[in-house]
C-alpha atoms as a PDB file:
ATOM      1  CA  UNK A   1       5.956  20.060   8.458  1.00  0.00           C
ATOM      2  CA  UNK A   2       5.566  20.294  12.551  1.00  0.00           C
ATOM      3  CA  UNK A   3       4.456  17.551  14.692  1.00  0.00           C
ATOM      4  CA  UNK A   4       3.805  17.581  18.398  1.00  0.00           C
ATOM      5  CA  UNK A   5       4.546  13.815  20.042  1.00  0.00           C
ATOM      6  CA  UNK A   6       5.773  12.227  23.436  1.00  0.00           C
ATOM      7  CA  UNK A   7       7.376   9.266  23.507  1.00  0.00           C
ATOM      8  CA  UNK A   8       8.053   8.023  27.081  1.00  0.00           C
ATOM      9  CA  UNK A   9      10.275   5.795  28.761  1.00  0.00           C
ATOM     10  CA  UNK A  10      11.605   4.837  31.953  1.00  0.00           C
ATOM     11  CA  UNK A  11      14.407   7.389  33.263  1.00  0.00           C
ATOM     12  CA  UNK A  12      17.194   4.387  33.510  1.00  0.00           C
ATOM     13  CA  UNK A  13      16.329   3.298  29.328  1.00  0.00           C
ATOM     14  CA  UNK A  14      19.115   4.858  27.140  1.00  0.00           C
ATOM     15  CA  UNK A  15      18.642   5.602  23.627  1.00  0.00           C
ATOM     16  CA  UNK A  16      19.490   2.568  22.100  1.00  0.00           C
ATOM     17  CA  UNK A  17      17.181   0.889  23.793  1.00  0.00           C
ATOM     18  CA  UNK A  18      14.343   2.923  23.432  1.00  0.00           C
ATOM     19  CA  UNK A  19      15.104   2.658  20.056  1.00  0.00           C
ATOM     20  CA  UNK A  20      15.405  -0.768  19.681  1.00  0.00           C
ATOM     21  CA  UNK A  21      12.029  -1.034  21.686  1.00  0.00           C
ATOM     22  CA  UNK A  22      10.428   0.797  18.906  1.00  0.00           C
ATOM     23  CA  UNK A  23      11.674  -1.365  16.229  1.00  0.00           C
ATOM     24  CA  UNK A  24      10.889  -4.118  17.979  1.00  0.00           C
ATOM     25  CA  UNK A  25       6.470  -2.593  17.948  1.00  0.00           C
ATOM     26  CA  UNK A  26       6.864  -1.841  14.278  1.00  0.00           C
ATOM     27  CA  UNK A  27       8.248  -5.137  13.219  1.00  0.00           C
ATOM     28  CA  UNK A  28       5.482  -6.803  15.076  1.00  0.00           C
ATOM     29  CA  UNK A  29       2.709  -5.006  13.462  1.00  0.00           C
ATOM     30  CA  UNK A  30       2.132  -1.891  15.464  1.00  0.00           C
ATOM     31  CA  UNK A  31       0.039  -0.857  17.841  1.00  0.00           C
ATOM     32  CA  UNK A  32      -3.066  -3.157  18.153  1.00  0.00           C
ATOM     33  CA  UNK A  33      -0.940  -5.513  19.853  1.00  0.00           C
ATOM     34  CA  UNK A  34      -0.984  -2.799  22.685  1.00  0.00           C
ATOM     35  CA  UNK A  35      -3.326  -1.283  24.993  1.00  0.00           C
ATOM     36  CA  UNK A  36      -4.607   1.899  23.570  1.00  0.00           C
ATOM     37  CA  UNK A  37      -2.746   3.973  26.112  1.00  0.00           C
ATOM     38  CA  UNK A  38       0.098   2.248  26.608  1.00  0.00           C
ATOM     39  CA  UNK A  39       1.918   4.219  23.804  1.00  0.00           C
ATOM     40  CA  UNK A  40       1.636   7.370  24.870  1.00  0.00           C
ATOM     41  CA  UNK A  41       1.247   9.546  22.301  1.00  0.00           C
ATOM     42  CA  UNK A  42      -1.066  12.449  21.668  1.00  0.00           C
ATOM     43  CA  UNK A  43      -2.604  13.186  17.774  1.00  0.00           C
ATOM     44  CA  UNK A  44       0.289  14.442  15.431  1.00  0.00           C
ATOM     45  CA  UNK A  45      -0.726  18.365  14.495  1.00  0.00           C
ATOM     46  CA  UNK A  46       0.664  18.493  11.022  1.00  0.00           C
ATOM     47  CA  UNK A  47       1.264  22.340   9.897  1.00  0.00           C
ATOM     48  CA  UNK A  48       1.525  21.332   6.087  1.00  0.00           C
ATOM     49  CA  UNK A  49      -1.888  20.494   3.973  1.00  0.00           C
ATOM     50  CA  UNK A  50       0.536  18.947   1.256  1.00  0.00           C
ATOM     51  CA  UNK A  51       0.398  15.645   3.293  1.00  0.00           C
ATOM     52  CA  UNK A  52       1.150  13.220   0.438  1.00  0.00           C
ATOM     53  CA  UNK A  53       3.332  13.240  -2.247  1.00  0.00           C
ATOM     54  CA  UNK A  54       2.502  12.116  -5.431  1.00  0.00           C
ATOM     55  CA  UNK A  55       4.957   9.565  -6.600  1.00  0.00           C
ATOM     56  CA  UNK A  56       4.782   9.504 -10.638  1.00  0.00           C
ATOM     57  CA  UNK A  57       6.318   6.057 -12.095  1.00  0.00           C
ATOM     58  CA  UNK A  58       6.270   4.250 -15.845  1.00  0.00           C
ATOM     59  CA  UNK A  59       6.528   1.390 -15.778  1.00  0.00           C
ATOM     60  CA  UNK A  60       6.358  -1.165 -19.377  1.00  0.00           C
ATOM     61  CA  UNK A  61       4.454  -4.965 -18.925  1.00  0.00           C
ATOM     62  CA  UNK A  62       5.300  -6.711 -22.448  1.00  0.00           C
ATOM     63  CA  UNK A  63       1.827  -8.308 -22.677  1.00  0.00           C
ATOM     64  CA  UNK A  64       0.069  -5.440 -21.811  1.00  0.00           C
ATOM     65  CA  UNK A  65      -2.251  -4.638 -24.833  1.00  0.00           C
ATOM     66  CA  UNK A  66      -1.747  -1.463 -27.238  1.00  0.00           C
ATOM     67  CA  UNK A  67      -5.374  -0.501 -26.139  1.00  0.00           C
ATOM     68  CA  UNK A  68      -4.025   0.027 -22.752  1.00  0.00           C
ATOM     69  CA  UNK A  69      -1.053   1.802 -23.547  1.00  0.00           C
ATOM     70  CA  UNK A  70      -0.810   4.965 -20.813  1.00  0.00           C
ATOM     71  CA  UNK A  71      -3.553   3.303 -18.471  1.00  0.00           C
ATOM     72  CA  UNK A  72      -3.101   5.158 -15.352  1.00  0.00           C
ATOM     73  CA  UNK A  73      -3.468   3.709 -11.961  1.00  0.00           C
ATOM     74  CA  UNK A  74      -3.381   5.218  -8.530  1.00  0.00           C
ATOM     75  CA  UNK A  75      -2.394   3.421  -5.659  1.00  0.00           C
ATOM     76  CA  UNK A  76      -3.204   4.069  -2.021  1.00  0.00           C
ATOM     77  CA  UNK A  77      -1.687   1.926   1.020  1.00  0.00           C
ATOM     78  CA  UNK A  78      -1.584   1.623   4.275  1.00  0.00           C
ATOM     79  CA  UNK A  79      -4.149   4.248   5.128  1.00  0.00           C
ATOM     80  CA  UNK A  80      -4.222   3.404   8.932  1.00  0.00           C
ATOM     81  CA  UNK A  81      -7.541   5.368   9.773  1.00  0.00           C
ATOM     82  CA  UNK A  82      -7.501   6.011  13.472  1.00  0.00           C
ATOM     83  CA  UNK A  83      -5.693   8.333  16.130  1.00  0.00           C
ATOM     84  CA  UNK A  84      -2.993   8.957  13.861  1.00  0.00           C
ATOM     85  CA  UNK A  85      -4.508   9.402  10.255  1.00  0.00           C
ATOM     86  CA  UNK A  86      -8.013  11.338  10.977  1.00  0.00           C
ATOM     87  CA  UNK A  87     -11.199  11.577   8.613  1.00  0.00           C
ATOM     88  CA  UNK A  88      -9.979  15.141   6.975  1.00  0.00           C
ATOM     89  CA  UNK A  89      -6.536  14.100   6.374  1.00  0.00           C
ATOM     90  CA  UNK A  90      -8.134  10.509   4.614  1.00  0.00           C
ATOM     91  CA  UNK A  91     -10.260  13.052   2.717  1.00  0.00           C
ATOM     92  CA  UNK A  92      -7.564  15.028   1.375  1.00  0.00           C
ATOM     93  CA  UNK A  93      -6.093  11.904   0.515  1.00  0.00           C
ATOM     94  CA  UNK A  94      -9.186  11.077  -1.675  1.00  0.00           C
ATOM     95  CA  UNK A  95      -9.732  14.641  -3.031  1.00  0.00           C
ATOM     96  CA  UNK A  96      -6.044  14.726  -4.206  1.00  0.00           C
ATOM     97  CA  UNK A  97      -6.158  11.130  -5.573  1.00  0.00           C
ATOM     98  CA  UNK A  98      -9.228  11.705  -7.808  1.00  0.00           C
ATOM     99  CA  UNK A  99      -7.709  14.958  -8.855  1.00  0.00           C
ATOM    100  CA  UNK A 100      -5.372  12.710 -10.811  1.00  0.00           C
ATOM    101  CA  UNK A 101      -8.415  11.115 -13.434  1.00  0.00           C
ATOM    102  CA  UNK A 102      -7.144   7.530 -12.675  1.00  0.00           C
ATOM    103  CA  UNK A 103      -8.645   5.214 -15.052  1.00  0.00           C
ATOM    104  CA  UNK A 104      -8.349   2.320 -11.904  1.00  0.00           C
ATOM    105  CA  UNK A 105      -7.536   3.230  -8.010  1.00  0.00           C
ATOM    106  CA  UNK A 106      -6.515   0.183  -6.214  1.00  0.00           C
ATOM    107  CA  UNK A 107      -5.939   0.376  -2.543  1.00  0.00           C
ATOM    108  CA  UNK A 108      -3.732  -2.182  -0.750  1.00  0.00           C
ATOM    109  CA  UNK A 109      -4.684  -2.791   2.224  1.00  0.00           C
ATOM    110  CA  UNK A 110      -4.240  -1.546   6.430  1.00  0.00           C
ATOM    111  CA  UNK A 111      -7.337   0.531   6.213  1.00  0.00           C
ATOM    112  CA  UNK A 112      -7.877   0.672   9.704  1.00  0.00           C
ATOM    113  CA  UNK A 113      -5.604  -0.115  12.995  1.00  0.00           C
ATOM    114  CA  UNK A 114      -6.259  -1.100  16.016  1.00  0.00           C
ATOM    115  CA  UNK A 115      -9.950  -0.001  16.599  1.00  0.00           C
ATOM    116  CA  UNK A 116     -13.535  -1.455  14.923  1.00  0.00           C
ATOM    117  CA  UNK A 117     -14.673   1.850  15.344  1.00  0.00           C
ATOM    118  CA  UNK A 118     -12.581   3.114  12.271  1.00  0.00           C
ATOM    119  CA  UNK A 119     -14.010   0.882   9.670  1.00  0.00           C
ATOM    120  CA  UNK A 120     -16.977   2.703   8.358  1.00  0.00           C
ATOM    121  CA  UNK A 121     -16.304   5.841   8.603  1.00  0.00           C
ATOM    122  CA  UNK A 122     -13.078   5.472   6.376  1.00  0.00           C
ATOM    123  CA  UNK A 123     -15.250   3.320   3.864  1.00  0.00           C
ATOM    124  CA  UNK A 124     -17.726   6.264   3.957  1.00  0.00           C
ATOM    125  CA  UNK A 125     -14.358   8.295   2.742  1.00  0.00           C
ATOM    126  CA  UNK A 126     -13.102   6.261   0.490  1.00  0.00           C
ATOM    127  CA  UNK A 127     -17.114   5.887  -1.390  1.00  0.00           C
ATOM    128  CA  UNK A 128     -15.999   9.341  -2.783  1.00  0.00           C
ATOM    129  CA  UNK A 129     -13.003   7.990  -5.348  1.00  0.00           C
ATOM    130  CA  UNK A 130     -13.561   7.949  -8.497  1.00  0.00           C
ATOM    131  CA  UNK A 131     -12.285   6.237 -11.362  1.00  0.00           C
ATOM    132  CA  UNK A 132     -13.345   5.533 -15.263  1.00  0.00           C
ATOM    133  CA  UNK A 133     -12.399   1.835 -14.849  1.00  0.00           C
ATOM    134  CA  UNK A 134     -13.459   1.154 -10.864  1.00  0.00           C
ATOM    135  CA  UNK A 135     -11.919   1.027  -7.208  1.00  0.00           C
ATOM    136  CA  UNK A 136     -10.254  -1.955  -6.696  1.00  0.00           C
ATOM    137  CA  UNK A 137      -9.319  -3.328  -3.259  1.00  0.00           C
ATOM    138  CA  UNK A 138      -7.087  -6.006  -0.918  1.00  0.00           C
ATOM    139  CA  UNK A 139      -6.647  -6.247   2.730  1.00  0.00           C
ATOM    140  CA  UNK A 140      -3.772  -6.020   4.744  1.00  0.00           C
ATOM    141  CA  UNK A 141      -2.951  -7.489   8.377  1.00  0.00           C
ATOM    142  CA  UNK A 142      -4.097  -4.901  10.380  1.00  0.00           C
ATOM    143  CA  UNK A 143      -7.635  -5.565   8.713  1.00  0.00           C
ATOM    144  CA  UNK A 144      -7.364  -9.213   9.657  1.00  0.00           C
ATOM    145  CA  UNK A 145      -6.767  -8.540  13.510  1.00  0.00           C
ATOM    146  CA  UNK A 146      -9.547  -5.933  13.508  1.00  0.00           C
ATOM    147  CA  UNK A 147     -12.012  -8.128  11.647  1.00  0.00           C
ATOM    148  CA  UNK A 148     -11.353  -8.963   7.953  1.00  0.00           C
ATOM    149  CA  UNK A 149     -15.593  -9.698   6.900  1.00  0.00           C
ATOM    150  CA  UNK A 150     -16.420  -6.230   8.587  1.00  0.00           C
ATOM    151  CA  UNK A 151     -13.571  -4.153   6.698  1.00  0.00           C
ATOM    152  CA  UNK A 152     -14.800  -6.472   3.433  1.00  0.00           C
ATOM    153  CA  UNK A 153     -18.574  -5.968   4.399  1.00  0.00           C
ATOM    154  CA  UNK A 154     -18.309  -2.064   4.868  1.00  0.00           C
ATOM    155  CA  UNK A 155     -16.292  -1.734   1.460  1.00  0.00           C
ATOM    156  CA  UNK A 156     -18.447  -3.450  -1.109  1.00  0.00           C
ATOM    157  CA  UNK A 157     -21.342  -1.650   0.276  1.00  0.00           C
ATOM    158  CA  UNK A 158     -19.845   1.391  -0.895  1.00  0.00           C
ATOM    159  CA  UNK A 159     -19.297  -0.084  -4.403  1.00  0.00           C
ATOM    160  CA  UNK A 160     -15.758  -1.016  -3.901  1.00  0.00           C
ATOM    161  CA  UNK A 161     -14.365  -4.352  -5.351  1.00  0.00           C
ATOM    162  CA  UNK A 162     -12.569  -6.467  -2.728  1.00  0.00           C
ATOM    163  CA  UNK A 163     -11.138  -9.093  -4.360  1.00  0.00           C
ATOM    164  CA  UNK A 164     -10.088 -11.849  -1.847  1.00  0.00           C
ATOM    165  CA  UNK A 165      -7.846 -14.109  -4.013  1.00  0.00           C
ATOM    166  CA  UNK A 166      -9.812 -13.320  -6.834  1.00  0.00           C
ATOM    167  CA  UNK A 167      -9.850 -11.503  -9.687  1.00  0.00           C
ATOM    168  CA  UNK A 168     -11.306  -8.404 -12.252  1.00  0.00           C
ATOM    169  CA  UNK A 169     -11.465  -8.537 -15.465  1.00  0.00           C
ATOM    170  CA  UNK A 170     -11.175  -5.205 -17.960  1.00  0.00           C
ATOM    171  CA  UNK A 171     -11.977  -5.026 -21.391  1.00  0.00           C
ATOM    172  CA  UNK A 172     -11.946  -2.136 -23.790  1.00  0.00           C
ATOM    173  CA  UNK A 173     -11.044  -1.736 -27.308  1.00  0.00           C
ATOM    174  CA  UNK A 174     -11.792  -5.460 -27.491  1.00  0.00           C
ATOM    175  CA  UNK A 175      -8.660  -5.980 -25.501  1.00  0.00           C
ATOM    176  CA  UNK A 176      -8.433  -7.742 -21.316  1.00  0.00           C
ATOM    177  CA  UNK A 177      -6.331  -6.669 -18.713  1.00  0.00           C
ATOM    178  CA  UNK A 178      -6.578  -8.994 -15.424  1.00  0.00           C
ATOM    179  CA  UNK A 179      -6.506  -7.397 -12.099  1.00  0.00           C
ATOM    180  CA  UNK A 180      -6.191  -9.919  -9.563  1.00  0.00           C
ATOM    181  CA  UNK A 181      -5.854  -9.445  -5.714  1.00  0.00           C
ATOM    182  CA  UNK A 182      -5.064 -11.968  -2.758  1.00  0.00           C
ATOM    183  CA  UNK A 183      -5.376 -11.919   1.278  1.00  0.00           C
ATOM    184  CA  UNK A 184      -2.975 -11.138   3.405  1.00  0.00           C
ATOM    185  CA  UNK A 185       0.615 -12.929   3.280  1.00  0.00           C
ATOM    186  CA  UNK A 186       0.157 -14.578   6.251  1.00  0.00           C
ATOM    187  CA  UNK A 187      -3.997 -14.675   6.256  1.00  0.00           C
ATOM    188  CA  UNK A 188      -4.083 -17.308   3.624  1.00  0.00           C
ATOM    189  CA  UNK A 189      -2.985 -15.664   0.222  1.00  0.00           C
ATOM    190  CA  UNK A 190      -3.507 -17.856  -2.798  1.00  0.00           C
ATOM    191  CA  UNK A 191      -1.942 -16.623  -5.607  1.00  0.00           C
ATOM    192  CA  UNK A 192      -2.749 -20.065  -7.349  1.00  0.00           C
ATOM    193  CA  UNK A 193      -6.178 -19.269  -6.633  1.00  0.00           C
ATOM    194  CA  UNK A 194      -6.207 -15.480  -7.774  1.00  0.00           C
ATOM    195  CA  UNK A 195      -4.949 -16.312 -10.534  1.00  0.00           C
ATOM    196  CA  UNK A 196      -7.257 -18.969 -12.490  1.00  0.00           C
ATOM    197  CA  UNK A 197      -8.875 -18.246 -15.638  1.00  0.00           C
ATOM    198  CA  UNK A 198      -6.486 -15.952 -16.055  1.00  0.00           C
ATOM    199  CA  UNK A 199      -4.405 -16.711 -19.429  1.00  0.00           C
ATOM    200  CA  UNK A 200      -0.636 -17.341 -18.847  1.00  0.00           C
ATOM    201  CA  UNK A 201       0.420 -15.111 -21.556  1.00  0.00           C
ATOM    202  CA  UNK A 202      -1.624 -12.247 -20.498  1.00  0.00           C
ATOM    203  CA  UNK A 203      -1.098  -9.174 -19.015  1.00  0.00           C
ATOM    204  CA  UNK A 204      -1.539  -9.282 -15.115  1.00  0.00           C
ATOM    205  CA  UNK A 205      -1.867  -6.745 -12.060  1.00  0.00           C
ATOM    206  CA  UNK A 206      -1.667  -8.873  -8.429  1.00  0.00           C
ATOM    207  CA  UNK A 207      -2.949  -6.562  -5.715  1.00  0.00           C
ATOM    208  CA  UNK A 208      -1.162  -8.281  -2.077  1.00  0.00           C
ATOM    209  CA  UNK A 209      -0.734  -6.087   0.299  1.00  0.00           C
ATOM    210  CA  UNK A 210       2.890  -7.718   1.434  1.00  0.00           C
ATOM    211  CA  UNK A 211       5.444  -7.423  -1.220  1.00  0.00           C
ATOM    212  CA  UNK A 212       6.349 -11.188   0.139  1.00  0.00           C
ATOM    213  CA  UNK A 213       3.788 -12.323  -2.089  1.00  0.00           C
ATOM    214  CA  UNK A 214       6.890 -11.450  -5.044  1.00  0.00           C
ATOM    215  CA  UNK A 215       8.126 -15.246  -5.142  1.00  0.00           C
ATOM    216  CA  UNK A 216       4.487 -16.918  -5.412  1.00  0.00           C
ATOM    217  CA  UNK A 217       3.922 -14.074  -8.190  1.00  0.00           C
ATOM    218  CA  UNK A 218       7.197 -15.001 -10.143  1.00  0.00           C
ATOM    219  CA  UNK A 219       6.157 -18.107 -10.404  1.00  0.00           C
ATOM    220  CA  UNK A 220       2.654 -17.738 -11.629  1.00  0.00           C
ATOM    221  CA  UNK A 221       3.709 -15.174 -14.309  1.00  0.00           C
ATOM    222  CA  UNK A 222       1.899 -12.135 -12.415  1.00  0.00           C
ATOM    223  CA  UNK A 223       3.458  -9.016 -14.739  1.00  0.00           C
ATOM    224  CA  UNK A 224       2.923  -6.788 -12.163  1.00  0.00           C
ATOM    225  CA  UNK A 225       2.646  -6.554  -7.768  1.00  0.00           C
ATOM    226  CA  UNK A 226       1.391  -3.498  -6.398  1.00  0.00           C
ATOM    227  CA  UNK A 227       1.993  -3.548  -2.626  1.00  0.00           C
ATOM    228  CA  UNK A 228       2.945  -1.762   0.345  1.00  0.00           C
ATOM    229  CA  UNK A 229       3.094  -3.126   4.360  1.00  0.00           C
ATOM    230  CA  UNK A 230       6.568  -1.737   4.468  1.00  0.00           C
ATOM    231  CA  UNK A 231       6.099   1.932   5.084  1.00  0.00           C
ATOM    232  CA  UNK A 232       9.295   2.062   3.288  1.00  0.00           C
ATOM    233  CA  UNK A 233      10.363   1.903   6.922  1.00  0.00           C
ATOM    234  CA  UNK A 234       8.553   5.216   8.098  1.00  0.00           C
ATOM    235  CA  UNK A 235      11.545   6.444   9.856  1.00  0.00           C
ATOM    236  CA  UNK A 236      15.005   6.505   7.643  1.00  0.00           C
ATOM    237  CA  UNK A 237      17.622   7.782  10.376  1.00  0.00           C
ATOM    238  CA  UNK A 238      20.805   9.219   8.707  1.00  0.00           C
ATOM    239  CA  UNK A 239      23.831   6.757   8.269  1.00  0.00           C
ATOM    240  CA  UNK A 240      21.827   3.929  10.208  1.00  0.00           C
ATOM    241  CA  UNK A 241      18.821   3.272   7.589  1.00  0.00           C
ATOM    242  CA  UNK A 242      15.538   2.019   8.392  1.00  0.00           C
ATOM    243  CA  UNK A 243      14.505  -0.539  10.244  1.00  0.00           C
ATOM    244  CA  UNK A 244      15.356  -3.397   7.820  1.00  0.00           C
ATOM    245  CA  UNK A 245      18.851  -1.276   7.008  1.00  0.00           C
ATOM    246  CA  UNK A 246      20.312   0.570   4.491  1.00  0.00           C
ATOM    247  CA  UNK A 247      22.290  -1.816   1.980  1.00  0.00           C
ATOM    248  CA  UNK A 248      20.201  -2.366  -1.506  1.00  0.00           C
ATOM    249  CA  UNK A 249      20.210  -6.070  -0.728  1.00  0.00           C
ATOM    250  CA  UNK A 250      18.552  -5.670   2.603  1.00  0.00           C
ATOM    251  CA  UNK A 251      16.047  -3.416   0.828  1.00  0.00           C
ATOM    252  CA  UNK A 252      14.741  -4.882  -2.182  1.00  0.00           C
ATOM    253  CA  UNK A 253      11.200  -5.490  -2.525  1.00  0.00           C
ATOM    254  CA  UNK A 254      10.815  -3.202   0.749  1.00  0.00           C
ATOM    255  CA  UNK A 255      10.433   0.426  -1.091  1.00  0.00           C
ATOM    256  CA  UNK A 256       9.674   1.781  -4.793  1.00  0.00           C
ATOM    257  CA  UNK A 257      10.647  -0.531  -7.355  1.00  0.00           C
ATOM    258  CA  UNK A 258      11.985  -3.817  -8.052  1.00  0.00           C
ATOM    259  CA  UNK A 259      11.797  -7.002 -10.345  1.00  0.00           C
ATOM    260  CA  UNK A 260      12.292 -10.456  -9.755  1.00  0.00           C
ATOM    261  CA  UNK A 261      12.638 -12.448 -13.463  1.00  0.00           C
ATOM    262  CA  UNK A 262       9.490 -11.147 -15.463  1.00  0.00           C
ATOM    263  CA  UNK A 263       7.458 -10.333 -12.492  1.00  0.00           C
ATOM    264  CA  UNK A 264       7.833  -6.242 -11.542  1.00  0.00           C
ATOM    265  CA  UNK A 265       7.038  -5.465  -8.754  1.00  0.00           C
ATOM    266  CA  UNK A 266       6.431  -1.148  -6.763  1.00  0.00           C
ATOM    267  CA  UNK A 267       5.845  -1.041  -3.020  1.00  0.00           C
ATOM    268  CA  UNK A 268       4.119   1.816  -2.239  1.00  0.00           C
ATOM    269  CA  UNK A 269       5.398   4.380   1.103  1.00  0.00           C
ATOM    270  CA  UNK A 270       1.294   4.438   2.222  1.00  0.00           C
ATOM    271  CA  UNK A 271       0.366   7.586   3.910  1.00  0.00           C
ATOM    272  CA  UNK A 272      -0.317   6.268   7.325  1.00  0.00           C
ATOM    273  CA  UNK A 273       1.740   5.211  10.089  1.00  0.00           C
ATOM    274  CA  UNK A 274       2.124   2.812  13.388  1.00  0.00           C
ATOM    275  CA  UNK A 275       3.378   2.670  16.329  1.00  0.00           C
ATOM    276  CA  UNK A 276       4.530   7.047  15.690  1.00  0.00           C
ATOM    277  CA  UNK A 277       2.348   9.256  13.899  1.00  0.00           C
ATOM    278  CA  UNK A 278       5.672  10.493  12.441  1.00  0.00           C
ATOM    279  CA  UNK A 279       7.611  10.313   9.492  1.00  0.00           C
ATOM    280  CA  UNK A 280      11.312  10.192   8.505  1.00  0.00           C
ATOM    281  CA  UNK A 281      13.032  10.689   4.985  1.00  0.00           C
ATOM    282  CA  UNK A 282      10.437   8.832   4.058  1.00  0.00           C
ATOM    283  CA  UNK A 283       7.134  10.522   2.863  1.00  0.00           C
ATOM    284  CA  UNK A 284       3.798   9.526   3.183  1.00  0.00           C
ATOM    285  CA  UNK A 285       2.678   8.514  -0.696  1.00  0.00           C
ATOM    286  CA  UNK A 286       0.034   8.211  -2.986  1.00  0.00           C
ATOM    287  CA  UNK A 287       1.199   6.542  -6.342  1.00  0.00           C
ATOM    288  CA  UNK A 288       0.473   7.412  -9.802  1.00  0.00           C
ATOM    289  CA  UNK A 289       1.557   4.479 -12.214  1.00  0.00           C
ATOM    290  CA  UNK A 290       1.305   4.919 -15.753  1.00  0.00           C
ATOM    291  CA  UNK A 291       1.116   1.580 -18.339  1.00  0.00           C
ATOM    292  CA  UNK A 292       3.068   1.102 -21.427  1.00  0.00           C
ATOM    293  CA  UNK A 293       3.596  -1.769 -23.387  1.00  0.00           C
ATOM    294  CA  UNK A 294       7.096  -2.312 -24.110  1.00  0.00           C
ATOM    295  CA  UNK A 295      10.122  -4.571 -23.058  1.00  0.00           C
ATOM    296  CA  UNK A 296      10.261  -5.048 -18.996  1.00  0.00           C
ATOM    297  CA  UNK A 297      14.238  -5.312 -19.419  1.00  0.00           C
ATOM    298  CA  UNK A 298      17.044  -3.410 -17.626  1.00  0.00           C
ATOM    299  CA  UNK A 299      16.101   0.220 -17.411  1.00  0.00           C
ATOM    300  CA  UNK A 300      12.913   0.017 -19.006  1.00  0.00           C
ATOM    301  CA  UNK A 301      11.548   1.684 -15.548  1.00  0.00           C
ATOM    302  CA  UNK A 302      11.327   5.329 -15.213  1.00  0.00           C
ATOM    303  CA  UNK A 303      10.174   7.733 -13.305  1.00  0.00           C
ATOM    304  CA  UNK A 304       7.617  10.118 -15.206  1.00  0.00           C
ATOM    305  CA  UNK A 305       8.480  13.858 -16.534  1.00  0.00           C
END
């Protein structure tokens, strides 16, 4: 996979701290805090039209209800629709995610970066998923700093569900599964809120698009957090890690997934990017979850054959 990017910096600035001026844009959120030139960097020309991999994961919710035993859901993060993630590569995206028959697609959140401009023609895009159960949706914080009622506005008029600490309900075989979603971490989440209705015993999906959300979820006996913010770090540099390091401590509830008591929890790569349109050890990702009911204890997570 070939790229073609400049990244600039005054002759005197030594690698480490160019480097650590990078990290330093990608902890903060990325580019919109910039002006549009100020980065640099011309469009990424990607030789590969395998873009995304498809991450395949089982994962077992006791409650969940035999009639939803091998309910598959696709997940799609952190699209970033803009300079560096353009309309055909957001269609591919699409075209490859409804190749997989999900019975629910749930996207969480960063649909757009930067620019108002992006909004409707990526929810033009994304009005081509399908699904046998719906297309369920969350925002992230790039869609808060570009306008969170326009992004919500431009999705639900092409039939997509943005729930906004609120949730869906779906039956079949006489059976519920809750699918409940909340606002951004810091754009006034309320998992409380999200949550209410919903029975305690019952089997529960949050959508948040920061895996931060985990302790609030623990708490209100969410089964399951699909999220993603993290990029799983976008760039994994050999011996040094990511930007929030290398040590399993450092990342848990950053990439792939984790638990915390009886809440499990899978953080999702996304298939955009900030700050870089590039991409280190760490692939962009569309995820393909498959529901059992089972025992959530020790190894009861797999990846699928």
């Amino acid at each position: 996979m070939g790229n073609s990017f400049i990244f600039p910096a005054p002759e005197s600035a030594s690698v480490a701290e160019r480097l650590a001026r990078w990290m330093c844009r990608w902890r903060r959120g990325g580019i919109e805090h910039y002006a549009s030139g100020e980065t640099g960097l011309k469009r990424a020309q990607w030789a590969s039209s395998d873009r995304f991999t498809v991450n395949d994961e089982r994962i077992w919710l006791d409650a969940l209800p035999e009639a939803f035993s091998g309910l598959r859901i696709v997940q799609i993060s952190d699209i970033h629709h803009g300079l560096f993630l353009p309309e055909q590569w957001l269609a591919d995206a699409v075209q490859q995610t409804n190749r997989l028959r999900a019975d629910i697609v749930v996207l969480t959140g960063d649909f757009v970066t930067y620019s108002r401009a992006n909004i409707e023609p990526a929810a033009e895009i994304l009005s081509r998923l399908r699904a046998r159960y719906g297309v369920l949706a969350v925002l992230g914080n790039h869609d808060f700093r570009v306008g969170a009622d326009a992004v919500t506005s431009a999705l639900r008029r092409k039939h997509i569900e943005v729930l906004r600490n609120q949730h869906a309900t779906v039956h079949f075989g006489g059976s519920s599964l809750y699918v409940a979603g909340v606002d951004d971490y810091g754009y006034g989440a309320d998992v409380r809120r999200a949550v209410s209705g919903i029975p305690r015993d019952a089997a529960t999906i949050l959508l948040a698009h920061n895996p931060r959300i985990i302790h609030l979820a623990s708490r209100h006996g969410v089964s399951l957090v699909l999220s993603g913010h993290t990029h799983g770090g976008q760039v994994n540099l050999p011996l040094l890690g990511t930007v929030y390091g290398r040590s399993p401590e450092r990342l848990r509830y950053k990439i792939g997934w984790d638990r915390l008591g009886p809440t499990q929890i899978y953080v999702s790569r996304g298939i955009g990017t900030i700050v870089l349109p590039w991409r280190l050890r760490c692939p962009a990702e569309i995820t393909h979850l498959e529901l059992l009911p089972g025992t959530s204890e020790g190894s009861q997570h797999a990846a699928a054959d």
